[in-house]
N, C-alpha and C. Protein backbone atom coordinates (compact mmCIF):
# COMPACT_ATOMS: atom_id res chain seq x y z
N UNK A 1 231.94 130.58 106.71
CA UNK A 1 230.98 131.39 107.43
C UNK A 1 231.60 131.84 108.75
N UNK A 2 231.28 133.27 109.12
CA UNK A 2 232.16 133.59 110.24
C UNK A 2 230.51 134.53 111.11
N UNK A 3 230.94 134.98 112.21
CA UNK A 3 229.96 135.84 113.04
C UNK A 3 230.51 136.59 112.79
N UNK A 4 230.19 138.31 112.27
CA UNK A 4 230.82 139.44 112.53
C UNK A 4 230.42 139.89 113.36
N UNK A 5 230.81 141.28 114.06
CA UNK A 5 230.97 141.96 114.89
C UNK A 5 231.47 143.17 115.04
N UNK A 6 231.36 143.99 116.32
CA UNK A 6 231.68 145.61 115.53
C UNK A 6 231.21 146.69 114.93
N UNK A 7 231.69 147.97 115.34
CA UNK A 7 230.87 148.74 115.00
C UNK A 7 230.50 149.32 113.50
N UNK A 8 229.00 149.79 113.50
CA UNK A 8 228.29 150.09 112.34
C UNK A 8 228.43 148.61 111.65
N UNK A 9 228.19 147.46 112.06
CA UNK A 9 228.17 146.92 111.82
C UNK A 9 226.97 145.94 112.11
N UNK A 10 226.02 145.10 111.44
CA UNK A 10 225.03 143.97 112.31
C UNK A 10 225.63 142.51 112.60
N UNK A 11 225.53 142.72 113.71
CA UNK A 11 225.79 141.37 114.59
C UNK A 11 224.96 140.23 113.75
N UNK A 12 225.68 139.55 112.59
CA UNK A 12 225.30 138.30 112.04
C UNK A 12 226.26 137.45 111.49
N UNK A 13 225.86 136.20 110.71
CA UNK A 13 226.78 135.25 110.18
C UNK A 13 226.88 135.60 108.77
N UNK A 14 228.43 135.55 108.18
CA UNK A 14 228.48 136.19 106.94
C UNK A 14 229.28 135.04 106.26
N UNK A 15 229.35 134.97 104.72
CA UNK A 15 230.49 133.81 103.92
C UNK A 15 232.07 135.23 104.59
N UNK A 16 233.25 134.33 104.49
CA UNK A 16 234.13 135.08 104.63
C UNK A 16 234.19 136.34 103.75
N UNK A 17 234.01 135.67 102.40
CA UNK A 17 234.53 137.18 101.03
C UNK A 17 233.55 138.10 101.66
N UNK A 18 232.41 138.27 102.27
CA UNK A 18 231.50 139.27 102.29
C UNK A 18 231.62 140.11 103.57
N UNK A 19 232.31 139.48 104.72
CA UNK A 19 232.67 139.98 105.83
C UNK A 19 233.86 141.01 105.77
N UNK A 20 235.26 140.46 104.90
CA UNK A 20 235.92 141.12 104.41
C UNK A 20 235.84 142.12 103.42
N UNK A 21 234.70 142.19 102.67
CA UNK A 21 233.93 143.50 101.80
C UNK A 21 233.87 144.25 102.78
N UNK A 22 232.89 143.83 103.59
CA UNK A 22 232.60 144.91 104.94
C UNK A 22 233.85 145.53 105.20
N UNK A 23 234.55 144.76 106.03
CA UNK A 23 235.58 145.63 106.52
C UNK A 23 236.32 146.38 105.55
N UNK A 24 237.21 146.06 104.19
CA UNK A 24 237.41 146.58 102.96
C UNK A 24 236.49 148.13 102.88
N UNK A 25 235.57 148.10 102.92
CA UNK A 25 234.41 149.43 102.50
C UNK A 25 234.66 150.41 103.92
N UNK A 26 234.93 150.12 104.83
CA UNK A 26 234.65 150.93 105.84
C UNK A 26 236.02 151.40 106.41
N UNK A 27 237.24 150.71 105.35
CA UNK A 27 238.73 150.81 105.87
C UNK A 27 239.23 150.60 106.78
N UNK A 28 238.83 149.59 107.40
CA UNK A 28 239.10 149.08 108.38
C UNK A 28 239.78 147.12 108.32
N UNK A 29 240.29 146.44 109.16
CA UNK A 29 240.70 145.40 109.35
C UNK A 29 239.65 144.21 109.76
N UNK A 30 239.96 143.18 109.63
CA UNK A 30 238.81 141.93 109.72
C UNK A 30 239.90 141.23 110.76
N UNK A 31 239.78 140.94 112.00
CA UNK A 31 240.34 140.51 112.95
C UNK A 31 239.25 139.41 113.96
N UNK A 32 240.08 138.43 113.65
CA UNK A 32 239.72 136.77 114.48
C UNK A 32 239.74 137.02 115.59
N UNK A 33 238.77 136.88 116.50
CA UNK A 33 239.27 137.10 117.98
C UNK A 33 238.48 136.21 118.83
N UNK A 34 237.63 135.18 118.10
CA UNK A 34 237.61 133.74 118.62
C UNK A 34 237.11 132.65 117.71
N UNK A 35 238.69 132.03 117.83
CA UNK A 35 238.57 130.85 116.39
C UNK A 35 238.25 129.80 116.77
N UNK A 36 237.95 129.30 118.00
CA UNK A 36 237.57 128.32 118.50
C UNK A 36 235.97 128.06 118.80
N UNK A 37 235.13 129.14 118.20
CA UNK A 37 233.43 129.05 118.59
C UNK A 37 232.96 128.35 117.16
N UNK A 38 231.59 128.30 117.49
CA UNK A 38 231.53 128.09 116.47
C UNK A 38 229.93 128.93 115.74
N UNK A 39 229.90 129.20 114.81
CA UNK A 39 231.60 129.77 113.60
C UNK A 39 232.20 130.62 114.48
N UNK A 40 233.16 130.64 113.94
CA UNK A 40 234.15 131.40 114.48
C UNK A 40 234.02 133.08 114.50
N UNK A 41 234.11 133.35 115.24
CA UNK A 41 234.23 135.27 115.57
C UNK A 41 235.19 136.38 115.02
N UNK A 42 234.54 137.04 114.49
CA UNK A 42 235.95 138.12 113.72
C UNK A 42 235.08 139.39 113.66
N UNK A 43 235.87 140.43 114.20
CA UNK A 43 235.56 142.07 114.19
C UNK A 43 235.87 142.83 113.49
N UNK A 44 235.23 144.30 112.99
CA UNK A 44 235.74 144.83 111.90
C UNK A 44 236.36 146.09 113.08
N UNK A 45 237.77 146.01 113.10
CA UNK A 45 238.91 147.31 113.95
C UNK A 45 239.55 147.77 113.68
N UNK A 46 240.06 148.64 113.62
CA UNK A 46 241.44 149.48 112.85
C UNK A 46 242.45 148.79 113.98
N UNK A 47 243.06 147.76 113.37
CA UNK A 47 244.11 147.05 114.02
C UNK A 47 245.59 148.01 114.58
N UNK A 48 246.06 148.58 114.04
CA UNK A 48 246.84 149.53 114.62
C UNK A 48 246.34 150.31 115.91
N UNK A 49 245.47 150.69 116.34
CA UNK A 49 244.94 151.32 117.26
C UNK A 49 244.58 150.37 118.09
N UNK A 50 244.09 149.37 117.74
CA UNK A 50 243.91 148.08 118.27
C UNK A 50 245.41 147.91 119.55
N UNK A 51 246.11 147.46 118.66
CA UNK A 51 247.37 146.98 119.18
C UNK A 51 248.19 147.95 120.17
N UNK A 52 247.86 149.26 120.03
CA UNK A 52 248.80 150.50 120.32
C UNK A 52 248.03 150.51 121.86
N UNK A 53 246.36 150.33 122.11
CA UNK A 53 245.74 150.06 123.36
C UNK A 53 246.48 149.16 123.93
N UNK A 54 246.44 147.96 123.20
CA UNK A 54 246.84 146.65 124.40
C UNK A 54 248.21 147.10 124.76
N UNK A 55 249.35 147.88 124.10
CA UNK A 55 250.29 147.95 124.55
C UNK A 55 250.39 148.69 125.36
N UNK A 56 249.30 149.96 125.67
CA UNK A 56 249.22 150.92 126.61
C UNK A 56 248.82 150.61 128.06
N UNK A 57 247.62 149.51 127.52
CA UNK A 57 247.60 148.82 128.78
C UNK A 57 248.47 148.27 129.57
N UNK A 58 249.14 147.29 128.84
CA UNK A 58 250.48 146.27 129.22
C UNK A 58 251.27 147.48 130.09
N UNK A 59 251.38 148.00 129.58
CA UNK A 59 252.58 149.21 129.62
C UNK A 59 251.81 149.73 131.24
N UNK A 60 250.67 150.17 131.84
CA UNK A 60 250.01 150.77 132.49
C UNK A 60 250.06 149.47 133.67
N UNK A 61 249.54 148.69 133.57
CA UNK A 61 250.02 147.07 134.09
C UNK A 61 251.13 147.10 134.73
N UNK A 62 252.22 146.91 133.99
CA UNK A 62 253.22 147.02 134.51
C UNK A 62 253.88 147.98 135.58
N UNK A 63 253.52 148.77 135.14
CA UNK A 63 253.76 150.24 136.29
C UNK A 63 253.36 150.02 137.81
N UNK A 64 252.29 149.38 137.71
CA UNK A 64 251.34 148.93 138.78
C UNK A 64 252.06 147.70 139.58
């Protein structure tokens, strides 16, 4: 059982296989982003775009 999260999405507790349907249907990624709660937290994001922000940030950060 996990919390999902994310958009077009309802903020509830799902079995894993059904959270990952979700994300699966909407083409998008199922990403953990706090494994330590409990249950644990996972978002439905297009992980590439995901990652390409934080690096823009980092990147913007740094400059600074």
């Amino acid at each position: 059982m996990v919390r999902v999260v994310g958009e077009n999405v309802k903020v509830n507790i799902y079995p894993i296989n059904k959270a990952q349907e979700m994300a699966k249907q909407q083409g998008l990624d199922l990403v953990e982003v706090s494994p330590t709660a409990k249950p644990p937290v996972v978002k439905i994001i297009d992980y590439g775009k995901f990652k390409y922000m934080q690096q823009k940030k980092a990147n913007e950060a740094k400059k600074k």
